[in-house]
Structure formats: C-alpha cells, structure tokens
PDB file of N, CA and C in Angstrom:
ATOM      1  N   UNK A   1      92.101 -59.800  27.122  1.00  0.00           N
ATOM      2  CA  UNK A   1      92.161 -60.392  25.811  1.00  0.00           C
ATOM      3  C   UNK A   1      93.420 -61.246  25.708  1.00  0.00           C
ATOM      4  N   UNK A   2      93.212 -62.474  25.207  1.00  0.00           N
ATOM      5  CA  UNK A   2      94.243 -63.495  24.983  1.00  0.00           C
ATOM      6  C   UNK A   2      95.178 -63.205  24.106  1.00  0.00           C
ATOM      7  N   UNK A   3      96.423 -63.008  23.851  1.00  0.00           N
ATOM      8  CA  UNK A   3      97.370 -62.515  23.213  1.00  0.00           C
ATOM      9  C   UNK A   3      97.593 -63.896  22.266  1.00  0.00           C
ATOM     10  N   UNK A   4      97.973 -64.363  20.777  1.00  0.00           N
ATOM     11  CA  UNK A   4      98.535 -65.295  20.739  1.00  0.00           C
ATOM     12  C   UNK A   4     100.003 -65.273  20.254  1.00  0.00           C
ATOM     13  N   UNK A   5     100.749 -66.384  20.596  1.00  0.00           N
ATOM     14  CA  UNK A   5     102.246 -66.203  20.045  1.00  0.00           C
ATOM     15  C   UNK A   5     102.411 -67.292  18.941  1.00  0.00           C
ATOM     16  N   UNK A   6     103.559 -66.605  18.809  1.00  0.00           N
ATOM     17  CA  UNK A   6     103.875 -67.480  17.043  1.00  0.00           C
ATOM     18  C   UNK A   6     104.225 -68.494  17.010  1.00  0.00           C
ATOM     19  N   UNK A   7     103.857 -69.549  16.382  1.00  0.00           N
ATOM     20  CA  UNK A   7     104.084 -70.463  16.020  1.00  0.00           C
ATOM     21  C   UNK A   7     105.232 -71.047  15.069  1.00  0.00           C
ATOM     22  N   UNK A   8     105.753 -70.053  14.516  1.00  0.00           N
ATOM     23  CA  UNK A   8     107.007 -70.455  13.834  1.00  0.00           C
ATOM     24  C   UNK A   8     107.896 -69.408  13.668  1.00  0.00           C
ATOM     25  N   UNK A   9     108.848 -69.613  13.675  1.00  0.00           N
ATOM     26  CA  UNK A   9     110.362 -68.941  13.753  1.00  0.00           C
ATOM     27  C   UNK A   9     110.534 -68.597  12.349  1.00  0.00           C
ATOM     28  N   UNK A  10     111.486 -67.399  11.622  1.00  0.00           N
ATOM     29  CA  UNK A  10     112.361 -67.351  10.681  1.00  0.00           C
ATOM     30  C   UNK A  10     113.550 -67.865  10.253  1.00  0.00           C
ATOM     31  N   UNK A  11     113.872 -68.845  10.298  1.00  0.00           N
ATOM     32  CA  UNK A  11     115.087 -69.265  10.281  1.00  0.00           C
ATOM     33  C   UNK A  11     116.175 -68.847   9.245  1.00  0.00           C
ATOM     34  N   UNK A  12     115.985 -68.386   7.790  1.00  0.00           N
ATOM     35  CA  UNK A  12     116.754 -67.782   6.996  1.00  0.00           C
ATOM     36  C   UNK A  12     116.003 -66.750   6.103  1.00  0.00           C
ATOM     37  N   UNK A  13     116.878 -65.813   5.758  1.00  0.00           N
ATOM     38  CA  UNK A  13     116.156 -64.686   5.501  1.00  0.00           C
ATOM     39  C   UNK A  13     117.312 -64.409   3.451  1.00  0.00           C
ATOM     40  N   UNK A  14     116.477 -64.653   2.663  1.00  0.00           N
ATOM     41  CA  UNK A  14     117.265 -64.380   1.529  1.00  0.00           C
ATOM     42  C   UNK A  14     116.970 -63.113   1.041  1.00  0.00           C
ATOM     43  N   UNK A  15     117.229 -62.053   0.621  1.00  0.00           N
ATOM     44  CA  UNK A  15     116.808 -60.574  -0.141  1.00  0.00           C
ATOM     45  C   UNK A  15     117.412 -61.102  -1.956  1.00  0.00           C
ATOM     46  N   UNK A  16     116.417 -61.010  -2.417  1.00  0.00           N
ATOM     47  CA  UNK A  16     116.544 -61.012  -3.966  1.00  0.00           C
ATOM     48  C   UNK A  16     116.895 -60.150  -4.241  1.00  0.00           C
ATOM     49  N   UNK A  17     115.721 -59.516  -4.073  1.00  0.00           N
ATOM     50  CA  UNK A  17     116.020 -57.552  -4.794  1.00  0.00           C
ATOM     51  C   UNK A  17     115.310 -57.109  -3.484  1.00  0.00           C
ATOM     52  N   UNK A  18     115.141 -55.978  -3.886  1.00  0.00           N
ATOM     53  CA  UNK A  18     114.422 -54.877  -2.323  1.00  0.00           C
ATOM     54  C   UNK A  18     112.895 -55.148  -2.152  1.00  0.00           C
ATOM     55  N   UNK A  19     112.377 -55.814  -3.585  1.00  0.00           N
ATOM     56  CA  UNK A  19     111.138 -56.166  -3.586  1.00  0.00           C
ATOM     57  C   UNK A  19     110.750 -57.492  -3.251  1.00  0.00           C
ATOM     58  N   UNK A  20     111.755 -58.029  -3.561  1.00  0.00           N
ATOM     59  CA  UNK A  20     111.710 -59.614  -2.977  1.00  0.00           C
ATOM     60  C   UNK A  20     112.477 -60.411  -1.813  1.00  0.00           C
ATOM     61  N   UNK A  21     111.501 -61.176  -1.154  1.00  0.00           N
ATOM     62  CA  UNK A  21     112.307 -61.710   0.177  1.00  0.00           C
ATOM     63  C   UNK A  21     111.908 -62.656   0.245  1.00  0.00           C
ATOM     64  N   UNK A  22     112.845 -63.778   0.057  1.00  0.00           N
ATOM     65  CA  UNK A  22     112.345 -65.088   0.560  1.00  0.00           C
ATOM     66  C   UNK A  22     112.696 -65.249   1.735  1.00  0.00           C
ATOM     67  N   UNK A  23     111.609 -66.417   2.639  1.00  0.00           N
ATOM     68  CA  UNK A  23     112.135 -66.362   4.143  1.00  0.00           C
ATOM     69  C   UNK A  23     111.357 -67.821   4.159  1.00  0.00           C
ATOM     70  N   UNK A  24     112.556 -68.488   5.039  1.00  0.00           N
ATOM     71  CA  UNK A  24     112.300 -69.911   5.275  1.00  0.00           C
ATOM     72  C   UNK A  24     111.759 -70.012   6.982  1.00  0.00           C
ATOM     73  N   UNK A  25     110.635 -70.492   6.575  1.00  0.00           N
ATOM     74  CA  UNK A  25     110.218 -70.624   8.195  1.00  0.00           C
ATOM     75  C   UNK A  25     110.052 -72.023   8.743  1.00  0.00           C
ATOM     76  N   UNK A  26     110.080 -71.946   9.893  1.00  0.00           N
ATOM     77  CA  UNK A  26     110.207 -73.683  10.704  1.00  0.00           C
ATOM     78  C   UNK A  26     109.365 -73.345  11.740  1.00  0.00           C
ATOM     79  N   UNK A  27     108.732 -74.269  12.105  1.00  0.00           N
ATOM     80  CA  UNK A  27     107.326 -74.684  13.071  1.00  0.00           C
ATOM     81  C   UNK A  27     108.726 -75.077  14.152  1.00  0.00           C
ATOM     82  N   UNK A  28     107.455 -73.931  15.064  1.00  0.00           N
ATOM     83  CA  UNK A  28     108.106 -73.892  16.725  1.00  0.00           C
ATOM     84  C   UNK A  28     106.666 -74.998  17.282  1.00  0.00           C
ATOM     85  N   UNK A  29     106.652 -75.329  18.404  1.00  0.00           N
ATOM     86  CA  UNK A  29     106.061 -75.997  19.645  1.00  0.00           C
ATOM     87  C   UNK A  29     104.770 -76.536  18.837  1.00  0.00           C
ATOM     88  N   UNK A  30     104.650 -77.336  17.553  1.00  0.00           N
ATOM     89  CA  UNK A  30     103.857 -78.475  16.922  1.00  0.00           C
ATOM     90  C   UNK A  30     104.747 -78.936  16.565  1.00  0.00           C
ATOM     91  N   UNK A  31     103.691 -79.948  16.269  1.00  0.00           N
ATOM     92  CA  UNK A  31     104.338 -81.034  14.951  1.00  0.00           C
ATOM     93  C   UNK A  31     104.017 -80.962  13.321  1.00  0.00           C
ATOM     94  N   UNK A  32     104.789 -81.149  12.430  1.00  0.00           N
ATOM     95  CA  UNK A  32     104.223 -81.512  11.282  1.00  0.00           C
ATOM     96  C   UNK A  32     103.086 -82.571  10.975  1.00  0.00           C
ATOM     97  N   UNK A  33     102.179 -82.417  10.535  1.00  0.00           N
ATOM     98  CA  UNK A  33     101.199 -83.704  10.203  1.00  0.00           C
ATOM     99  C   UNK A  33     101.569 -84.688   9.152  1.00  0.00           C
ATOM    100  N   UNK A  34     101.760 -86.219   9.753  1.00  0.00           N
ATOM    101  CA  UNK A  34     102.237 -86.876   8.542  1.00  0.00           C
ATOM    102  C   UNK A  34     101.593 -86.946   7.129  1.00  0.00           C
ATOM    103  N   UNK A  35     102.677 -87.255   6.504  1.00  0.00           N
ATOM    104  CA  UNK A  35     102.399 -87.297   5.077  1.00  0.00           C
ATOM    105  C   UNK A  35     101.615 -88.455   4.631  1.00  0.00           C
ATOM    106  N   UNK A  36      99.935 -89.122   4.231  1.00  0.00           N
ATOM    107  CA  UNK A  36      99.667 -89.873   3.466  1.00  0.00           C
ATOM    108  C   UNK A  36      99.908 -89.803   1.967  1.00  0.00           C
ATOM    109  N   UNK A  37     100.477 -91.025   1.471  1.00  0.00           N
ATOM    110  CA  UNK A  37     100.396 -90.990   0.381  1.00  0.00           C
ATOM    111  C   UNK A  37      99.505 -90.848  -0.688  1.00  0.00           C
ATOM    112  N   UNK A  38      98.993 -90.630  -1.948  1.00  0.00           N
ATOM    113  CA  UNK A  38      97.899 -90.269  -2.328  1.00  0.00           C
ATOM    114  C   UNK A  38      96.586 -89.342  -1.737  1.00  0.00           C
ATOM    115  N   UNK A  39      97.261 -87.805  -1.056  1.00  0.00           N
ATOM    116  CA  UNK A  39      95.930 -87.453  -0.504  1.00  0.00           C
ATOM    117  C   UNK A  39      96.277 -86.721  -1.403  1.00  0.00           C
ATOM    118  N   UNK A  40      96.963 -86.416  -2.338  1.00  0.00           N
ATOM    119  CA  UNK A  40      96.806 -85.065  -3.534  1.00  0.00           C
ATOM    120  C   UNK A  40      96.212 -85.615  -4.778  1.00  0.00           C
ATOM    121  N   UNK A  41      96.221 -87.536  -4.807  1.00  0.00           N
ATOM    122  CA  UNK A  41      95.888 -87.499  -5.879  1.00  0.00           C
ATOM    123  C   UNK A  41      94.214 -87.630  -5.846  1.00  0.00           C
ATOM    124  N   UNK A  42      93.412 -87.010  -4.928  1.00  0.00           N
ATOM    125  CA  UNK A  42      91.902 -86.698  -5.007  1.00  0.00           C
ATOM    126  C   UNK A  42      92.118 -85.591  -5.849  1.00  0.00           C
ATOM    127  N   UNK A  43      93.041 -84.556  -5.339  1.00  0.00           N
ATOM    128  CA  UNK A  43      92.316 -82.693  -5.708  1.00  0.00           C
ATOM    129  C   UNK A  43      92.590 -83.509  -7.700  1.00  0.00           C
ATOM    130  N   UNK A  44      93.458 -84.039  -7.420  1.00  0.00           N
ATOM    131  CA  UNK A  44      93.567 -84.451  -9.539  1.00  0.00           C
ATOM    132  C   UNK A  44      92.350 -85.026  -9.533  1.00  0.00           C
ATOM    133  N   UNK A  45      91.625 -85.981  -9.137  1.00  0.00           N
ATOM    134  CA  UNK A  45      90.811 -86.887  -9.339  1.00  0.00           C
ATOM    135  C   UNK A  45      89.708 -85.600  -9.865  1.00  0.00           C
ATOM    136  N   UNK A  46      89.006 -84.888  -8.684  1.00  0.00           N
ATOM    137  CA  UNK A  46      88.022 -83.812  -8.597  1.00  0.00           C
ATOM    138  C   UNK A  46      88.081 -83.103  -9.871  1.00  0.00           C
ATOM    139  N   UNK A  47      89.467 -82.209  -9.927  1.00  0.00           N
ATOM    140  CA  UNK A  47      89.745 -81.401 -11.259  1.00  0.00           C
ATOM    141  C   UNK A  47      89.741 -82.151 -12.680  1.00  0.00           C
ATOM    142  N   UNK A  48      89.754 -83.332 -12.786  1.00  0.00           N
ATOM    143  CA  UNK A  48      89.512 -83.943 -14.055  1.00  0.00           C
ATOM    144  C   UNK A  48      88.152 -83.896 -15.205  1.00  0.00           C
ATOM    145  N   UNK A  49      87.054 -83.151 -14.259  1.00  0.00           N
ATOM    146  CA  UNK A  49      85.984 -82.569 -15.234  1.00  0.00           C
ATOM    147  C   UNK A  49      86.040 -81.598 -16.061  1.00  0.00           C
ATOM    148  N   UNK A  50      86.903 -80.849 -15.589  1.00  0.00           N
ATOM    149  CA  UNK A  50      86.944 -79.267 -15.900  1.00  0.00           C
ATOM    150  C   UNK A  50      88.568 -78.997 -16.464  1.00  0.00           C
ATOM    151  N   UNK A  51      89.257 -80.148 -16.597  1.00  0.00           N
ATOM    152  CA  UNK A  51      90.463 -80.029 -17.324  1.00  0.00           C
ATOM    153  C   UNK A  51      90.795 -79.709 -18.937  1.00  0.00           C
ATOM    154  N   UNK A  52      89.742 -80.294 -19.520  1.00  0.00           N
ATOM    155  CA  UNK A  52      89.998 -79.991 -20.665  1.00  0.00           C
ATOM    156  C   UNK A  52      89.202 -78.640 -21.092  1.00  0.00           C
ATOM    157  N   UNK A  53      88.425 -77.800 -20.058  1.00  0.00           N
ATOM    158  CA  UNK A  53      88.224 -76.183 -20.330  1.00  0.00           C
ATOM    159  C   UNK A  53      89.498 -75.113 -19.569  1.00  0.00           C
ATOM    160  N   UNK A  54      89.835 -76.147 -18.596  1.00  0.00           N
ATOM    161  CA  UNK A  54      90.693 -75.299 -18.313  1.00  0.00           C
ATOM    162  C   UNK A  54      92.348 -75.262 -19.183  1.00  0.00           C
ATOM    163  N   UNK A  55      92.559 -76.146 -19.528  1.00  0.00           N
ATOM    164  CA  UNK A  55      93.213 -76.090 -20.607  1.00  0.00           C
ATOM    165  C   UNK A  55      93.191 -75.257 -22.277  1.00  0.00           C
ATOM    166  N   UNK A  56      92.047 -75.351 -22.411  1.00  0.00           N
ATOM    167  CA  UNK A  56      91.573 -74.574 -23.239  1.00  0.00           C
ATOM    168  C   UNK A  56      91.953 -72.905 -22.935  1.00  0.00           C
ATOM    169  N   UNK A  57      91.081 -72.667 -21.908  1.00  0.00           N
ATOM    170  CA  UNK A  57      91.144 -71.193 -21.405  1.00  0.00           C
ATOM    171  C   UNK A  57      93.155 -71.206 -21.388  1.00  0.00           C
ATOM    172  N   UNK A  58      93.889 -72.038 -20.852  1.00  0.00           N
ATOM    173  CA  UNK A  58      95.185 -71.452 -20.630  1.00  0.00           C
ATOM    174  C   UNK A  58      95.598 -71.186 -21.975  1.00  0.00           C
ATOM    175  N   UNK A  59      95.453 -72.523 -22.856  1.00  0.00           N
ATOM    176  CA  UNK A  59      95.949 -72.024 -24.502  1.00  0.00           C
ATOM    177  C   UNK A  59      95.632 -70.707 -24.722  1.00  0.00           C
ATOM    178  N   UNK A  60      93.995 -70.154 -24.405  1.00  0.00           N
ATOM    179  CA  UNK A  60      93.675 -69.052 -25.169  1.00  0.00           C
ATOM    180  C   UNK A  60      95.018 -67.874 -24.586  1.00  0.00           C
ATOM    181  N   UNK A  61      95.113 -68.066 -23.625  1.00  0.00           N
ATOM    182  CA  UNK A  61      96.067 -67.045 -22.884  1.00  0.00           C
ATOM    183  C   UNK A  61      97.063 -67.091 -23.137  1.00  0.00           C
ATOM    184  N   UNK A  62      97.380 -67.995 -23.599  1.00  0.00           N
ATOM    185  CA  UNK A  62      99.022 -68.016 -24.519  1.00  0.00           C
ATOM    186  C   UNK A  62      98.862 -67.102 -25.730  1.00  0.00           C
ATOM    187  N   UNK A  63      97.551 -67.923 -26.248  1.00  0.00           N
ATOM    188  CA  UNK A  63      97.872 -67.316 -27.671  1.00  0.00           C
ATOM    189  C   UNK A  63      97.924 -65.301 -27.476  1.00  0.00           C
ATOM    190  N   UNK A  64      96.861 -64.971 -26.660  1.00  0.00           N
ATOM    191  CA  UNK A  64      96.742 -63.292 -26.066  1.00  0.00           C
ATOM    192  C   UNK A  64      97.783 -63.098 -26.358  1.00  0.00           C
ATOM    193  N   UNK A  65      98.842 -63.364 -25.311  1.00  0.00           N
ATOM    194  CA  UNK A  65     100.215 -62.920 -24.908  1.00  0.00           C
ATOM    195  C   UNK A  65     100.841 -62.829 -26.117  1.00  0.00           C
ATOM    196  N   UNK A  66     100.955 -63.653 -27.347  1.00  0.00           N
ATOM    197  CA  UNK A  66     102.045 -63.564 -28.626  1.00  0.00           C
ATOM    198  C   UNK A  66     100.990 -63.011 -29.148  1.00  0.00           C
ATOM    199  N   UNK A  67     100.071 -62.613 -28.855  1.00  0.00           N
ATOM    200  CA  UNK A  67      99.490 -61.506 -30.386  1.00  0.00           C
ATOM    201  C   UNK A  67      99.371 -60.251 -29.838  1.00  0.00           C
ATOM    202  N   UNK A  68      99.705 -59.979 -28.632  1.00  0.00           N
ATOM    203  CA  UNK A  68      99.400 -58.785 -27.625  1.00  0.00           C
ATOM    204  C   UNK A  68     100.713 -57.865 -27.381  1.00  0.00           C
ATOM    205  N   UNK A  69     101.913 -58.940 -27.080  1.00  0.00           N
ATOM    206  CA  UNK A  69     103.106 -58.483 -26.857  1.00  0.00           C
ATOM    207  C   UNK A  69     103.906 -58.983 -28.303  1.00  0.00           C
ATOM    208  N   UNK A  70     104.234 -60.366 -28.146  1.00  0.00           N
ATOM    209  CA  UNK A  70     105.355 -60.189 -29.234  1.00  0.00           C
ATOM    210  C   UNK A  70     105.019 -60.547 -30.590  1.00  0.00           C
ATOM    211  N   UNK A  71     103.893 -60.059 -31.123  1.00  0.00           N
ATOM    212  CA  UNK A  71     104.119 -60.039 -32.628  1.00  0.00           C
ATOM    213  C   UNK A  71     104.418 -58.220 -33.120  1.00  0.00           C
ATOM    214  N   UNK A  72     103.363 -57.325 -32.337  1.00  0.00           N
ATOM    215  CA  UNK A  72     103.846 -55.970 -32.415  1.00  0.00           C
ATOM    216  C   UNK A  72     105.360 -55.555 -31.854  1.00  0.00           C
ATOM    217  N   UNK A  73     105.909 -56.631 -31.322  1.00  0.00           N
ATOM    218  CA  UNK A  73     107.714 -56.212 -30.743  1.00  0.00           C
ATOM    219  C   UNK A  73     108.284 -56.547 -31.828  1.00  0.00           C
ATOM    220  N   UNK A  74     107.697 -57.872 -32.666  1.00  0.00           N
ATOM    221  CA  UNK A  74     108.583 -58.181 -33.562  1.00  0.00           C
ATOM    222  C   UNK A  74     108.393 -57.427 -35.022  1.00  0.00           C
ATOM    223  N   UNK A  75     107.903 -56.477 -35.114  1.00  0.00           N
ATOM    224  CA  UNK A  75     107.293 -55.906 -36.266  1.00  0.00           C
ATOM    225  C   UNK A  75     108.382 -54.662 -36.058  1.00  0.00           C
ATOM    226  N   UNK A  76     109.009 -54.215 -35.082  1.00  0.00           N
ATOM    227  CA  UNK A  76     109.826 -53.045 -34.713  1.00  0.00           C
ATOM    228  C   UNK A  76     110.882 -53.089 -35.149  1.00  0.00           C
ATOM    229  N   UNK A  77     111.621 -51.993 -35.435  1.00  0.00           N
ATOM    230  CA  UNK A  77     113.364 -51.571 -35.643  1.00  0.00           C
ATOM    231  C   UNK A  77     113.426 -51.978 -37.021  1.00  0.00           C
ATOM    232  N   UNK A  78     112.552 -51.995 -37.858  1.00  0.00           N
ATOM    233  CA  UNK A  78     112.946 -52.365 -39.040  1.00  0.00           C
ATOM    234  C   UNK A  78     113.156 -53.317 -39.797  1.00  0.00           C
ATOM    235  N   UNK A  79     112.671 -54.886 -39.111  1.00  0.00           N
ATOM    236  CA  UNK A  79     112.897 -56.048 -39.254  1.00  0.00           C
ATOM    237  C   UNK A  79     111.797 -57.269 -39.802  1.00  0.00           C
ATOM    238  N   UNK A  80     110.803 -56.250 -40.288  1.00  0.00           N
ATOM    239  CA  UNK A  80     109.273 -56.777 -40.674  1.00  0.00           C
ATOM    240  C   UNK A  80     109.522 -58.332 -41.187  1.00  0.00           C
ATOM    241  N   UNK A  81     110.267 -58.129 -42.538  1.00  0.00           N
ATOM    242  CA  UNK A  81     110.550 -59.229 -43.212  1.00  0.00           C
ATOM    243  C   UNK A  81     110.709 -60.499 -42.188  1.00  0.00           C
ATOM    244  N   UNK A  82     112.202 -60.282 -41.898  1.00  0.00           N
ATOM    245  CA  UNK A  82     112.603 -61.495 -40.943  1.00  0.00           C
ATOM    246  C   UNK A  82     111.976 -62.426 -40.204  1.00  0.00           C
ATOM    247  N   UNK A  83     110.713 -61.040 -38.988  1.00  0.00           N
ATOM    248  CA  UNK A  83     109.588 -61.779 -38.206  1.00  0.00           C
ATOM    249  C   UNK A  83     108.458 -62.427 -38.770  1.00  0.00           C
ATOM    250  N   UNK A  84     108.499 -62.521 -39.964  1.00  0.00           N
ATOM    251  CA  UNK A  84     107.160 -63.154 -40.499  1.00  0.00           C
ATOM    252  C   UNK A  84     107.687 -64.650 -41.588  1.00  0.00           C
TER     253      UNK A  84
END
C-alpha cells in the first residue's frame, strides 16, 4: 500500500487558549495556482437569486437572538424601566 506524504509544513503555531490553535501552513513540493482575476465574482453572480431570501432568513436570526437572549437579560437585576 502506497503511503502518502504531506504536502505542507507547519510553519507557525499560535495557542489562543487550550481550545484554540491557530497554525499557519505553507505548501511544500507544489505550486500555488495563479490567481485569475474575477473567478469569485461568478460564485456572486450564481448567489444573486437567492440573495434576497437569504438575507431575509439572516434578519430573521438576528431578530431570534435579541428576543431569545437579550431582551430577557435586559429585564434582570431590577432595571425593567430603563430597558424598555
């Protein structure tokens, strides 16, 4: 069975917290593929049907979040008045 080896190295290793690790990696024995300009602006082109539901859906998820978390936080310690 063919073993394969890695293709890219670690080159820096950051620890945030114990849960988090960023690690910067660099391409060993390829190349990078050049950059054309405008090949990202298709995936926009494509997603432009479905932008204004998906927008929608994100608003709704905003609004969740302040009626889910912080209107019952702000109703606490005694401060009813103030938050409203």
């Amino acid at each position: 069975m063919k073993t394969e080896q890695p293709n890219a190295i670690v080159s820096r290793k950051i620890e945030v917290t114990p849960e988090l690790i960023i690690l910067r990696i660099v391409h060993q024995g390829w190349e990078l593929p050049d950059f054309t300009p405008q090949q990202y602006a298709v995936l926009v082109l494509m997603a432009r049907p479905i932008l204004p539901s998906a927008l929608a859906f994100t608003a709704g998820a905003m609004i969740l979040v302040v009626v889910e978390e912080l209107v019952p936080e702000s109703q606490t310690s005694g401060h009813s008045h103030s938050a409203t």
